[in-house]
N, C-alpha and C. Protein backbone atom coordinates (compact mmCIF):
# COMPACT_ATOMS: atom_id res chain seq x y z
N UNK A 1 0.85 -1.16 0.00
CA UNK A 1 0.00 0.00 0.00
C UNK A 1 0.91 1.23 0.00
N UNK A 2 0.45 2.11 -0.81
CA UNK A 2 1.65 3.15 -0.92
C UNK A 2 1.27 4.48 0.08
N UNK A 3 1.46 5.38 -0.40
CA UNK A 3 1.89 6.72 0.60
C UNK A 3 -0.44 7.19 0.18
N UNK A 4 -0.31 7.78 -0.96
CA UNK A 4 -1.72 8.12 -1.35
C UNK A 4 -2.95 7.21 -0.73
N UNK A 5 -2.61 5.96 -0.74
CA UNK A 5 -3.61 4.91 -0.58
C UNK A 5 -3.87 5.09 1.15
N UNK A 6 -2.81 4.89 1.63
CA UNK A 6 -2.65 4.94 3.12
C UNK A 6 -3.29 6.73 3.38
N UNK A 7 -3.11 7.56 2.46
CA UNK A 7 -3.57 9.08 3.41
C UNK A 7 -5.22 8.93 2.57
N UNK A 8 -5.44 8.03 1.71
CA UNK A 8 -6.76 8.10 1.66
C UNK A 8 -7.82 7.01 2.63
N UNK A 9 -7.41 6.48 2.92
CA UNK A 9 -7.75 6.04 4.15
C UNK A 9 -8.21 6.81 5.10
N UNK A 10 -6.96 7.34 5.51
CA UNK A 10 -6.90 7.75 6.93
C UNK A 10 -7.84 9.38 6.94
N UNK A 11 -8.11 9.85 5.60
CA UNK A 11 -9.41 10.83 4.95
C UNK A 11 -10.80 9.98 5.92
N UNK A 12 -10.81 8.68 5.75
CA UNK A 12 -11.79 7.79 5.75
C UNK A 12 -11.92 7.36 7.23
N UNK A 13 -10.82 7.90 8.00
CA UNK A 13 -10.96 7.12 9.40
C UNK A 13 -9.94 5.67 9.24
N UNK A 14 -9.50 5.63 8.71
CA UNK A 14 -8.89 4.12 8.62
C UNK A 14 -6.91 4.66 8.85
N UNK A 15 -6.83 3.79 10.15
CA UNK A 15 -5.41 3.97 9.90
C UNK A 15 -4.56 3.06 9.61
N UNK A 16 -5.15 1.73 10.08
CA UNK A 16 -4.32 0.65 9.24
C UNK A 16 -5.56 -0.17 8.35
N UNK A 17 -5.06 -0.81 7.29
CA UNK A 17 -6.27 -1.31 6.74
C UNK A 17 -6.39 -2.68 7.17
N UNK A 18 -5.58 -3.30 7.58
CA UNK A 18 -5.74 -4.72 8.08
C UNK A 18 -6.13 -4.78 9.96
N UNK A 19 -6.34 -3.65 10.32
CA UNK A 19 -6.73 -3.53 11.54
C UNK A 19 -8.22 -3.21 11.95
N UNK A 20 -8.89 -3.95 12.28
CA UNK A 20 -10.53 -4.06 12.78
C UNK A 20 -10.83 -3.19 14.25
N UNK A 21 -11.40 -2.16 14.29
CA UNK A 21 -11.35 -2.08 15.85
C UNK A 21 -13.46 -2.49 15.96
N UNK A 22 -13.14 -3.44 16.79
CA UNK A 22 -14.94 -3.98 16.84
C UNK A 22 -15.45 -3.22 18.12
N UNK A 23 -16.71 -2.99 18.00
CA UNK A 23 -17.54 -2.29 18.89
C UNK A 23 -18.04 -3.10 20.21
N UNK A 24 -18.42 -4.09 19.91
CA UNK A 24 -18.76 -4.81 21.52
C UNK A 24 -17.88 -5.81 21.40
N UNK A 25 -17.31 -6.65 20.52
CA UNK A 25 -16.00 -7.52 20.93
C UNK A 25 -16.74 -8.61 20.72
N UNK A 26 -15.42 -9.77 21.05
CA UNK A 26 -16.12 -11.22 21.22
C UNK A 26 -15.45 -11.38 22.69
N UNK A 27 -16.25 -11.79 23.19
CA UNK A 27 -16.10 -12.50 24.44
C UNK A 27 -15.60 -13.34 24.56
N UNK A 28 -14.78 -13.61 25.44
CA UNK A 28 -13.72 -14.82 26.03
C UNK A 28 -13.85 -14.88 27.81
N UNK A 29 -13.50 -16.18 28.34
CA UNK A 29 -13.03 -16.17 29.65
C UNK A 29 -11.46 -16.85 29.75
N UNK A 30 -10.64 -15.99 30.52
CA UNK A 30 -9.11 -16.78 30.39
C UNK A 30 -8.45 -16.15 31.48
N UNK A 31 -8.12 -17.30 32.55
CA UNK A 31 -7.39 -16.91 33.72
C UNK A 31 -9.01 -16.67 34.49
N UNK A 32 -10.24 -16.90 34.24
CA UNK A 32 -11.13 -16.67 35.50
C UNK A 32 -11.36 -14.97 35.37
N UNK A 33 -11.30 -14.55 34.35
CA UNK A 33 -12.30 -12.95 33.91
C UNK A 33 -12.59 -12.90 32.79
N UNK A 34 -13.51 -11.90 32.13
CA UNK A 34 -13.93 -12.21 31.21
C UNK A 34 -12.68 -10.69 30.03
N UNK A 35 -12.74 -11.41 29.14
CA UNK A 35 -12.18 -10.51 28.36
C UNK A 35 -13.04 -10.30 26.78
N UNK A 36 -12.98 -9.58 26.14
CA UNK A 36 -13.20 -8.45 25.20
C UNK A 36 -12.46 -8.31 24.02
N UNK A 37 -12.08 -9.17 23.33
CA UNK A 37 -11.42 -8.97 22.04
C UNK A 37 -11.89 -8.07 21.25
N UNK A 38 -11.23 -6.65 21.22
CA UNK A 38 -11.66 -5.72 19.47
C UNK A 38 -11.10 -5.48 18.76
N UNK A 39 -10.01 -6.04 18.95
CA UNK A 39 -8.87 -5.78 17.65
C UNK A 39 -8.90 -6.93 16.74
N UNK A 40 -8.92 -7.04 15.47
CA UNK A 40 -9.19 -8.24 14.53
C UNK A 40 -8.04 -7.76 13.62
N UNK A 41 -6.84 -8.37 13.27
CA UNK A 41 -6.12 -8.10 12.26
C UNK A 41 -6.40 -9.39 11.59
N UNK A 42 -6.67 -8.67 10.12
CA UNK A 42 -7.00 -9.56 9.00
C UNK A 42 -5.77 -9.71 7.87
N UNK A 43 -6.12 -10.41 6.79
CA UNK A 43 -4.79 -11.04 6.00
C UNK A 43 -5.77 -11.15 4.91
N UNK A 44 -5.05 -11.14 3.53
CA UNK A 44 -5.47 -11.30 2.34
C UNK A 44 -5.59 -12.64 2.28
N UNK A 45 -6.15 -13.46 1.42
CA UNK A 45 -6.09 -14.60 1.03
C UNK A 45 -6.34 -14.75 -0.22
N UNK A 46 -5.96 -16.23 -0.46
CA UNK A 46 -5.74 -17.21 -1.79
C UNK A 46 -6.44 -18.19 -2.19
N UNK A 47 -6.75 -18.92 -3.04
CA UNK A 47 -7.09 -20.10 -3.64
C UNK A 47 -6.65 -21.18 -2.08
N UNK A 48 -5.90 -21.55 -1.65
CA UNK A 48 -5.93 -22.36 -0.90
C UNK A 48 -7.15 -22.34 0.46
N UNK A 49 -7.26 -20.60 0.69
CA UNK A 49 -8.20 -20.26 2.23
C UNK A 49 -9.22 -20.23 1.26
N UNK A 50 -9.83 -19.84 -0.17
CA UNK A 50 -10.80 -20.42 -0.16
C UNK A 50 -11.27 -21.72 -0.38
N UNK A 51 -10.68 -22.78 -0.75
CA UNK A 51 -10.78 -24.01 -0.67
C UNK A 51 -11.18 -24.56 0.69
N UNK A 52 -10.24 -23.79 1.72
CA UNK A 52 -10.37 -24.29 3.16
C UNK A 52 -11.57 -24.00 3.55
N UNK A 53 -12.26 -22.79 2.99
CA UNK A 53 -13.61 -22.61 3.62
C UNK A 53 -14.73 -22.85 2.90
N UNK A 54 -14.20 -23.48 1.90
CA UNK A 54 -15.55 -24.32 0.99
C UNK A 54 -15.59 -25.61 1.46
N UNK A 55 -14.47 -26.57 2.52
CA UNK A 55 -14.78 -27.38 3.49
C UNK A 55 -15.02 -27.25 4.92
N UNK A 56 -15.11 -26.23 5.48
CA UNK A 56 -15.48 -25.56 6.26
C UNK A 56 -16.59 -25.43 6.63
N UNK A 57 -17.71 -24.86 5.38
CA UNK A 57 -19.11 -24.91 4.76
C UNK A 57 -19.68 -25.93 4.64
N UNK A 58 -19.42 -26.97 4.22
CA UNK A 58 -19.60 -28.20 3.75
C UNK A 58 -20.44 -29.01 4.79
N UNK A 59 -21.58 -29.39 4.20
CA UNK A 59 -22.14 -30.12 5.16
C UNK A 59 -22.74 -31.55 4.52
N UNK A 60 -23.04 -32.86 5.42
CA UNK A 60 -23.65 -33.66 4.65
C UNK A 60 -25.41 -33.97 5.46
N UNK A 61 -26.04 -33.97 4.03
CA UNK A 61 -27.91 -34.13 4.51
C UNK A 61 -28.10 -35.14 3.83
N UNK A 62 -29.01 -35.99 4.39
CA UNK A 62 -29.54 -36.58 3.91
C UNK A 62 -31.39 -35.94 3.10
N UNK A 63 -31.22 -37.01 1.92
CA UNK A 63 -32.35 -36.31 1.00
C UNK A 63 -32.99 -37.43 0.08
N UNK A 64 -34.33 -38.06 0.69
CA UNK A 64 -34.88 -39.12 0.33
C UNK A 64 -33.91 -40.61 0.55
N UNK A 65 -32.99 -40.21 2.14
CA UNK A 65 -32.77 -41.38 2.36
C UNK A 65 -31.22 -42.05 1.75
N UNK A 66 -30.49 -40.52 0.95
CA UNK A 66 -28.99 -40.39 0.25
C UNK A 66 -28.45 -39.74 0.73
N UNK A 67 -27.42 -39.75 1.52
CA UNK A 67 -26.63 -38.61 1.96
C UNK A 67 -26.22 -37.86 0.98
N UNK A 68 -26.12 -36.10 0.78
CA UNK A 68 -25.88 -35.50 -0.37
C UNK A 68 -24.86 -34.36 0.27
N UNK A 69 -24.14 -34.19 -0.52
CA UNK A 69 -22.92 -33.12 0.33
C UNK A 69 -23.57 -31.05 -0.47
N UNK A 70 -23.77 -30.59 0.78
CA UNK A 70 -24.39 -29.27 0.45
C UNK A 70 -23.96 -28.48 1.05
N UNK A 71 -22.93 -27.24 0.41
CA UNK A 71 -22.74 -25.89 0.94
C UNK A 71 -23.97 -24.86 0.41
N UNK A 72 -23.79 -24.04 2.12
CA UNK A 72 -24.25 -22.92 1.72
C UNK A 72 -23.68 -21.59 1.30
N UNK A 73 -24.79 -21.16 1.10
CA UNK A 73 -23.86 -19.95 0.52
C UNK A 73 -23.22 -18.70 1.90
N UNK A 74 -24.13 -18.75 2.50
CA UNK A 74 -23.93 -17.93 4.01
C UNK A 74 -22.94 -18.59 4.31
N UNK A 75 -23.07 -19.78 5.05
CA UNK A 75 -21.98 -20.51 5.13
C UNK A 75 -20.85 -20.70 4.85
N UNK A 76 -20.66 -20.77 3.50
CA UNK A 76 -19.74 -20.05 2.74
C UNK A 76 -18.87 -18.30 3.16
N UNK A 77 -19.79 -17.73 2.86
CA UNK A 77 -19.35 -16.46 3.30
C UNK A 77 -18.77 -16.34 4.70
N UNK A 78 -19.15 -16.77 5.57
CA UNK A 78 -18.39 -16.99 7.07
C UNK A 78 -17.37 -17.51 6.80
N UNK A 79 -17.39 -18.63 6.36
CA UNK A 79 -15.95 -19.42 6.59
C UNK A 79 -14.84 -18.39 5.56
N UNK A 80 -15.25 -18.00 4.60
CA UNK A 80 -14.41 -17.02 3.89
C UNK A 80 -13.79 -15.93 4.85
N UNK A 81 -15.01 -15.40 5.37
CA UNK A 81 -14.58 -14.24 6.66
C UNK A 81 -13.18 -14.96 7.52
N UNK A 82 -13.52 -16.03 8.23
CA UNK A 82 -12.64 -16.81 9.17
C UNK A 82 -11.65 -16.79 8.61
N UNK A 83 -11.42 -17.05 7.71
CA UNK A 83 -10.06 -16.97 6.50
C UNK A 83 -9.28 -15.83 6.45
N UNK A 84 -10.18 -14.62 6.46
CA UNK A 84 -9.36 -13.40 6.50
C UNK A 84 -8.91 -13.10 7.59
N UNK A 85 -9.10 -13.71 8.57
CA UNK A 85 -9.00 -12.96 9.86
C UNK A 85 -7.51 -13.53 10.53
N UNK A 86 -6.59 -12.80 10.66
CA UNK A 86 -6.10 -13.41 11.65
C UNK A 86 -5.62 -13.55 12.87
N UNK A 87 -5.93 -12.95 13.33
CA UNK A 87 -6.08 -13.07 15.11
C UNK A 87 -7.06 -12.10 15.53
N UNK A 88 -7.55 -12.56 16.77
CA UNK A 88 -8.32 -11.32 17.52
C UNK A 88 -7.59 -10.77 18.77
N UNK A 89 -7.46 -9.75 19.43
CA UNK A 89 -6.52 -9.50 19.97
C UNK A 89 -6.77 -8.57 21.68
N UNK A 90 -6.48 -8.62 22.68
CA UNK A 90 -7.04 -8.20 23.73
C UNK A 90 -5.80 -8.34 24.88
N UNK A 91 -5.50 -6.66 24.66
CA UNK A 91 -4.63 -6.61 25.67
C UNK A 91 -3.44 -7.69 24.76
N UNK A 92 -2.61 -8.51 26.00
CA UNK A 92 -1.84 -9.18 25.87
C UNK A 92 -1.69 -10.73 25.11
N UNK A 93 -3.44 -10.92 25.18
CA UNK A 93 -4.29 -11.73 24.42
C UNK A 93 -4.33 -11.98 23.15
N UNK A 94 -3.86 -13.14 22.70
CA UNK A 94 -4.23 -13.24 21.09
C UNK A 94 -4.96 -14.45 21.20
N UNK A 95 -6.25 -14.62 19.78
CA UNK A 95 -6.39 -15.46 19.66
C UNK A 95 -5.96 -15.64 18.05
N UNK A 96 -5.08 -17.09 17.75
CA UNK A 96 -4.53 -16.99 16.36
C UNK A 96 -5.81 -17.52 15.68
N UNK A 97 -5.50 -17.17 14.40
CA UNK A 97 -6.45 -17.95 13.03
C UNK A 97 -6.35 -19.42 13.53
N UNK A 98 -5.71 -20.25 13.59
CA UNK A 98 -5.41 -21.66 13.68
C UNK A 98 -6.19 -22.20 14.36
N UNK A 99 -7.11 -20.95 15.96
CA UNK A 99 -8.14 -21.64 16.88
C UNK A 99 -9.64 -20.51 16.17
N UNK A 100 -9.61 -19.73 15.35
CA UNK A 100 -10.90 -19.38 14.62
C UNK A 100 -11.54 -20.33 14.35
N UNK A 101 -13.28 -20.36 14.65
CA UNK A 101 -13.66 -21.29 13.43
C UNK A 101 -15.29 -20.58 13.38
N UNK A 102 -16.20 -20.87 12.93
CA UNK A 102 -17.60 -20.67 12.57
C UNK A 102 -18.09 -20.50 14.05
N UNK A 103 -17.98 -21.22 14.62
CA UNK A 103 -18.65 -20.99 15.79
C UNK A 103 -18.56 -19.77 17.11
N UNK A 104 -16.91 -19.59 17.10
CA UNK A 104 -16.57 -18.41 17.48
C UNK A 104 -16.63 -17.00 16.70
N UNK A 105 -16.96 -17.60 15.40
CA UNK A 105 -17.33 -16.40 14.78
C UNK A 105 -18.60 -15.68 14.64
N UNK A 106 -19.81 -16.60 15.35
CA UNK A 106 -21.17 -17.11 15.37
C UNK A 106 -21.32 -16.32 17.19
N UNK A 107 -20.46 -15.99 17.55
CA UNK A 107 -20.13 -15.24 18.94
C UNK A 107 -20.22 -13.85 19.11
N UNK A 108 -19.93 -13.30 18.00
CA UNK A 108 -19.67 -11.51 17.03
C UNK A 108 -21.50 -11.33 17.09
N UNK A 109 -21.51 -9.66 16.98
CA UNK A 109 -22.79 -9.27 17.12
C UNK A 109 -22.91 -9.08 15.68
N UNK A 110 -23.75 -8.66 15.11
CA UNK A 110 -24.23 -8.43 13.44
C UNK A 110 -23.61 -7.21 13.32
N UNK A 111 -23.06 -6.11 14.04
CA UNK A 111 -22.94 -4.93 13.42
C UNK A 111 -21.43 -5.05 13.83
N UNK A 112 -20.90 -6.16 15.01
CA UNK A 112 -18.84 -5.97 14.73
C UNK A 112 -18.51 -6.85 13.71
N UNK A 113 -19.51 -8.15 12.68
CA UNK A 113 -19.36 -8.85 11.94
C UNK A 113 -19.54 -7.98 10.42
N UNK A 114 -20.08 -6.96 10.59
CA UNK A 114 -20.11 -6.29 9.32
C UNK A 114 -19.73 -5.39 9.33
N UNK A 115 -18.33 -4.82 10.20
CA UNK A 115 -17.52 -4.34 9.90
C UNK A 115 -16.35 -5.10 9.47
N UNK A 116 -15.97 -5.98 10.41
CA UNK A 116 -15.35 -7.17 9.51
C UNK A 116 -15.31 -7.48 8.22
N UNK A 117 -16.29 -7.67 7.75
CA UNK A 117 -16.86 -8.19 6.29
C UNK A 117 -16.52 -6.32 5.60
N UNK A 118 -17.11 -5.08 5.94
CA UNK A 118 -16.54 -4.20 5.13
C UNK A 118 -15.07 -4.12 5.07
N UNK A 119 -14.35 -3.86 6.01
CA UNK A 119 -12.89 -3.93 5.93
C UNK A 119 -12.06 -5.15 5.04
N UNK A 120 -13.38 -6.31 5.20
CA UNK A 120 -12.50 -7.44 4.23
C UNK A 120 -12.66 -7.09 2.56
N UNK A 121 -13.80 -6.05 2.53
CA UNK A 121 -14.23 -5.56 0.91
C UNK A 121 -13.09 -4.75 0.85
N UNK A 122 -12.65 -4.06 1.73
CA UNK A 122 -11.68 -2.89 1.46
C UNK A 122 -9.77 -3.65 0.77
N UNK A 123 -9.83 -4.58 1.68
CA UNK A 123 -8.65 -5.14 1.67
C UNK A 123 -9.14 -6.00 0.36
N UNK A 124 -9.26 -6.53 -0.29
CA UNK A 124 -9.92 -6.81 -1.42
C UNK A 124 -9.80 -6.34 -2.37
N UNK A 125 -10.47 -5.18 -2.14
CA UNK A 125 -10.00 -4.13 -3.33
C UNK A 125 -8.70 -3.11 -3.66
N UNK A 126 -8.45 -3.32 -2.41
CA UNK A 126 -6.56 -2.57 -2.43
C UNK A 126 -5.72 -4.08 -3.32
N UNK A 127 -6.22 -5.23 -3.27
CA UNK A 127 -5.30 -6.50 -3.70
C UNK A 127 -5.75 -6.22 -5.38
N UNK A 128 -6.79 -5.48 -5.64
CA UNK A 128 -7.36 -5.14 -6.78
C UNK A 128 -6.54 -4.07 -7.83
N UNK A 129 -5.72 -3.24 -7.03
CA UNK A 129 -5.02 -1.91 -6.70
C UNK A 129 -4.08 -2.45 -7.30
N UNK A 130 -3.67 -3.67 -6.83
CA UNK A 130 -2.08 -4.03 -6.97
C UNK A 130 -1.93 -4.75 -7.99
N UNK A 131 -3.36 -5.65 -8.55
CA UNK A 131 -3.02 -6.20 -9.78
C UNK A 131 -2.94 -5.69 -10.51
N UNK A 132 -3.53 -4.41 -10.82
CA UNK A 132 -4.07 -3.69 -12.00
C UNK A 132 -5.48 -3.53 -12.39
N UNK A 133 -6.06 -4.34 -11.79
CA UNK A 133 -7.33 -4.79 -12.23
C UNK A 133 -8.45 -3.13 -12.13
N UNK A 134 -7.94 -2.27 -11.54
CA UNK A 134 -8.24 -0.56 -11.08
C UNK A 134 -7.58 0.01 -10.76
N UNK A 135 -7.41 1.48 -11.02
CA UNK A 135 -6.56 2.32 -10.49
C UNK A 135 -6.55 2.70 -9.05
N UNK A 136 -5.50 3.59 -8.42
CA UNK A 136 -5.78 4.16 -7.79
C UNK A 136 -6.68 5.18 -7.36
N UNK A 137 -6.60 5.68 -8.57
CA UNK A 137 -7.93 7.03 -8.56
C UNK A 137 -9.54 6.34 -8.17
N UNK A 138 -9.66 5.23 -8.78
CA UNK A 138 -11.27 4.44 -8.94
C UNK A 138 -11.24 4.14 -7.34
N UNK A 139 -9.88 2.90 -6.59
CA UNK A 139 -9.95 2.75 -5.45
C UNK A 139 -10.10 4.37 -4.41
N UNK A 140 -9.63 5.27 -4.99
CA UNK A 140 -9.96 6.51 -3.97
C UNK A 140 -11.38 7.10 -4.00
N UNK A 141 -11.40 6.92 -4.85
CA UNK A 141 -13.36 7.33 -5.20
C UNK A 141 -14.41 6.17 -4.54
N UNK A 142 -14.18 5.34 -4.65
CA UNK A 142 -14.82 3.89 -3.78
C UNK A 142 -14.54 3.87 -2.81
N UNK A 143 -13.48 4.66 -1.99
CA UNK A 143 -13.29 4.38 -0.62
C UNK A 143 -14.01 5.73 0.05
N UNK A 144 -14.08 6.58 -1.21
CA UNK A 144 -14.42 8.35 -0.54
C UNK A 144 -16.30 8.13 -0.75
N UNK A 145 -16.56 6.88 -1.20
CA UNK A 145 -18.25 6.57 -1.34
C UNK A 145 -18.75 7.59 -3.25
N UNK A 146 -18.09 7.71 -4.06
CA UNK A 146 -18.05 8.08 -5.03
C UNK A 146 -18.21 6.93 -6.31
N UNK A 147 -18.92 7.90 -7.24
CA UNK A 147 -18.80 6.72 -8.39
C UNK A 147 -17.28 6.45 -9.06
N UNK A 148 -16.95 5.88 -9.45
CA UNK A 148 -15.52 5.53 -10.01
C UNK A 148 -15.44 5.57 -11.40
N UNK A 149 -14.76 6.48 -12.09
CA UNK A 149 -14.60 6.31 -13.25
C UNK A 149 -14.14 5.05 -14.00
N UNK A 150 -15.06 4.18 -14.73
CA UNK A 150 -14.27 3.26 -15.57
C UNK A 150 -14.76 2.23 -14.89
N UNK A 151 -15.17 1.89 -13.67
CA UNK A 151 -15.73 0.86 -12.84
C UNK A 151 -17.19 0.69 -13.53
N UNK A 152 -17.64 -0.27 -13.89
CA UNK A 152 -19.15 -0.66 -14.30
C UNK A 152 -19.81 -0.81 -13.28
N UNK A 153 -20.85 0.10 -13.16
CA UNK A 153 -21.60 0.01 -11.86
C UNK A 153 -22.59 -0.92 -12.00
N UNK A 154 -23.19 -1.43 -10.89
CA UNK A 154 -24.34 -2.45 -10.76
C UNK A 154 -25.61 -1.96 -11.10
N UNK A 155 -26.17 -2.82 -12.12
CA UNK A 155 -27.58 -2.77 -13.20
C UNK A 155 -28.29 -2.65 -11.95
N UNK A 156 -29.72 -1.40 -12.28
CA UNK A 156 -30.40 -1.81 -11.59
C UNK A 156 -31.19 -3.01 -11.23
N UNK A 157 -31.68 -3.31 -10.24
CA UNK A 157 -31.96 -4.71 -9.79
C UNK A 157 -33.35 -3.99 -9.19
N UNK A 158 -34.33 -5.05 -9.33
CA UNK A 158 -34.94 -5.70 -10.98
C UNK A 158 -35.04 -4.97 -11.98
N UNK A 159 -34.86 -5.53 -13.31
CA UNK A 159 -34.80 -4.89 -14.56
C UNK A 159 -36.13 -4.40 -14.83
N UNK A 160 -36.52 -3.61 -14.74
CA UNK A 160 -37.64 -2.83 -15.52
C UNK A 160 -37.70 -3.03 -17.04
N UNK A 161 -38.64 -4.39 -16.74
CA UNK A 161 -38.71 -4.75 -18.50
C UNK A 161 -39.78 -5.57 -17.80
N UNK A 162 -40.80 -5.40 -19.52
CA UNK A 162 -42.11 -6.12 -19.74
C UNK A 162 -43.27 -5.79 -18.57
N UNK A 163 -43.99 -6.23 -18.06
CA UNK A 163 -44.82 -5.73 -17.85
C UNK A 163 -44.38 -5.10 -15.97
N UNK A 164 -43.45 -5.69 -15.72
CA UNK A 164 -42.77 -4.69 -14.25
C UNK A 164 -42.13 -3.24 -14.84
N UNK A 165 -41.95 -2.74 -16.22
CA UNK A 165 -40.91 -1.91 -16.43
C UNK A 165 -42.21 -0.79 -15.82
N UNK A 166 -43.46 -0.38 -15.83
CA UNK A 166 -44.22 0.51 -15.79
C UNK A 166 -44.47 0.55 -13.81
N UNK A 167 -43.78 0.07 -12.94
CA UNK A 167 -43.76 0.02 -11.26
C UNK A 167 -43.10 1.13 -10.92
N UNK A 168 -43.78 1.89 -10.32
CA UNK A 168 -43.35 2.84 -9.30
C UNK A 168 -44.29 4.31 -9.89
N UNK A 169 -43.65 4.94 -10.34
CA UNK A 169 -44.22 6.55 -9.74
C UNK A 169 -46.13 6.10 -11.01
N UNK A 170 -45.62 5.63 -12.07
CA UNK A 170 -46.62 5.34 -12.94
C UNK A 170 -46.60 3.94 -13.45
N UNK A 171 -47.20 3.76 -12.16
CA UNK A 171 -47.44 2.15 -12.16
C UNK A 171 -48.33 1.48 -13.05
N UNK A 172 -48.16 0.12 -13.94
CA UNK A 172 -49.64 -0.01 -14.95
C UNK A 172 -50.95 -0.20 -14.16
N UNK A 173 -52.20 -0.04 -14.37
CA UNK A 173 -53.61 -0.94 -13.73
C UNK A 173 -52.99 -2.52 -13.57
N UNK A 174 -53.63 -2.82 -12.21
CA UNK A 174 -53.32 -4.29 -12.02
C UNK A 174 -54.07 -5.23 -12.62
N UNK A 175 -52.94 -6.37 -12.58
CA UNK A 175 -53.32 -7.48 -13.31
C UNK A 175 -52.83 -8.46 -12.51
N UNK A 176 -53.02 -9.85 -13.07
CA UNK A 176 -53.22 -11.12 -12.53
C UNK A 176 -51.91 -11.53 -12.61
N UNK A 177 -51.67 -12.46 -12.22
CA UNK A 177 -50.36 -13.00 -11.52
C UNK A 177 -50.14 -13.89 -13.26
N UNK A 178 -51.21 -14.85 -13.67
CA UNK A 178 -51.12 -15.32 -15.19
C UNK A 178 -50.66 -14.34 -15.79
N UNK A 179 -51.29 -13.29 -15.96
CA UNK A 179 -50.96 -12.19 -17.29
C UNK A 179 -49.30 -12.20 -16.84
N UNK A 180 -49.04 -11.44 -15.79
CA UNK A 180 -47.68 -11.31 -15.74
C UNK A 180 -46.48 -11.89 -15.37
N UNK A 181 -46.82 -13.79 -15.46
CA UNK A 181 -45.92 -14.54 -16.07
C UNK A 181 -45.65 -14.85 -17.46
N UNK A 182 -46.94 -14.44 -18.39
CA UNK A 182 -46.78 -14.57 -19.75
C UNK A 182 -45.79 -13.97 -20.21
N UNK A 183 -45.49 -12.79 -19.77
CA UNK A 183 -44.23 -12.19 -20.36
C UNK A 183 -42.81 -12.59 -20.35
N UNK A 184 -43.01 -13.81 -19.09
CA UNK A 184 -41.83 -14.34 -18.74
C UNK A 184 -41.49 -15.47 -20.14
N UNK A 185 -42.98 -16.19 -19.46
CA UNK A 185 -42.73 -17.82 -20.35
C UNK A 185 -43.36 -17.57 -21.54
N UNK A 186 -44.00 -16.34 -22.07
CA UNK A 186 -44.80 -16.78 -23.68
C UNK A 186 -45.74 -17.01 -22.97
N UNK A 187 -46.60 -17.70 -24.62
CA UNK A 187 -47.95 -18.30 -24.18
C UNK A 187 -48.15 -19.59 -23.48
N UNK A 188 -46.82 -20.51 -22.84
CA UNK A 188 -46.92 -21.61 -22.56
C UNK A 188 -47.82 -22.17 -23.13
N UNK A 189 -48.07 -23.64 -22.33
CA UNK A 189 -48.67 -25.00 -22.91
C UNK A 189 -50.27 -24.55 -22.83
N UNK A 190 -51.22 -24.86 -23.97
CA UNK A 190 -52.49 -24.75 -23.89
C UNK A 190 -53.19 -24.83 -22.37
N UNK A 191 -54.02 -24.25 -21.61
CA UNK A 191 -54.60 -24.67 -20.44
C UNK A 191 -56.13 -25.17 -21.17
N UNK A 192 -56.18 -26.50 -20.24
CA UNK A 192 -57.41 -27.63 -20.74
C UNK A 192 -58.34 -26.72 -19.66
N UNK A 193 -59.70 -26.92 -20.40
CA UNK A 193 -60.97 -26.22 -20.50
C UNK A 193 -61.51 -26.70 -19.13
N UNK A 194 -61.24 -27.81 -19.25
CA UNK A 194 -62.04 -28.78 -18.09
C UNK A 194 -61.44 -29.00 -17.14
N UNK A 195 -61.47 -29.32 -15.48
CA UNK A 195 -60.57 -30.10 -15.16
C UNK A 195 -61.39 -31.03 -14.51
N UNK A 196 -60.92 -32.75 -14.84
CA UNK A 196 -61.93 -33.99 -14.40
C UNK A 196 -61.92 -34.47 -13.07
């Protein structure tokens, strides 16, 4: 990370980028008190940590009586998190990556876990920085909450096409749930007149 990258950051509040400071912590007991981990230093990763956390994820169900091997996708995404992380830190306290796993990560409140997860977008996209894959200028505009020149921004979601394109300020007269799958599937298969 160079000199610009690091003072655009720190524009941002960020003084190290691999450094997490979490708001309520994860809880630990060690030595008979309770301690408070908020420091999370994280690490880039590779093809190997995600492999590790696509077995990580991995679960086996049974399904009509076959065991079938099924990740999720959440699931997924945690164990990816666990991957980045590597230690949590308290006081004199470390805990290394090597004793992380889902469950202690399943310990984090929703709002010190998604800072986690933003800082892991950030570090992400600085590894983005370094391939080439964007400039610096695009990463400074994305970190300053700006559009980025040259970055393809995300289509709106849902596409306003066919008979949803007319929703919102001049919405069409309503219709039936049939009419407005036709646009999806065509006229599909004849519907029989009768049913016996």
């Amino acid at each position: 990370m160079d000199h610009t990258t690091a003072s655009t950051l720190a524009q941002v509040g960020i003084e190290d980028l691999f450094k997490v400071i979490l708001v309520d912590g994860l809880k630990a007991v060690s030595e008979g008190r309770e301690l408070r981990y908020k420091v999370v230093r994280l690490r880039e990763t590779g093809v190997a940590e995600e492999r590790i956390a696509v077995r990580l994820a991995e679960r086996v169900v049974e399904h009509r009586g076959v065991p079938r091997l099924l990740v999720s996708d959440a699931e997924f995404k945690l164990a990816l998190n666990v991957q980045h992380i590597e230690a949590f830190v308290c006081d004199s306290y470390t805990i290394p990556a090597a004793a992380i796993d889902l469950d202690m990560i399943g310990k984090l409140s929703t709002h010190d876990l998604g800072l986690i997860e933003q800082r892991i977008a950030l570090v992400t996209l600085a590894a983005e920085v370094r391939y080439g894959n964007i400039t610096e200028e695009q990463f400074h505009a994305i970190v300053a909450g700006k559009p980025a020149e040259g970055v393809e921004q995300a289509a709106q979601s849902p596409q306003p096409v066919g008979q949803a394109a007319g929703v919102g300020a001049a919405a069409a007269s309503l219709e039936s749930g049939p009419a407005l799958l036709a646009d999806f599937v065509g006229d599909g298969a004849p519907v029989a007149s009768s049913i016996p």
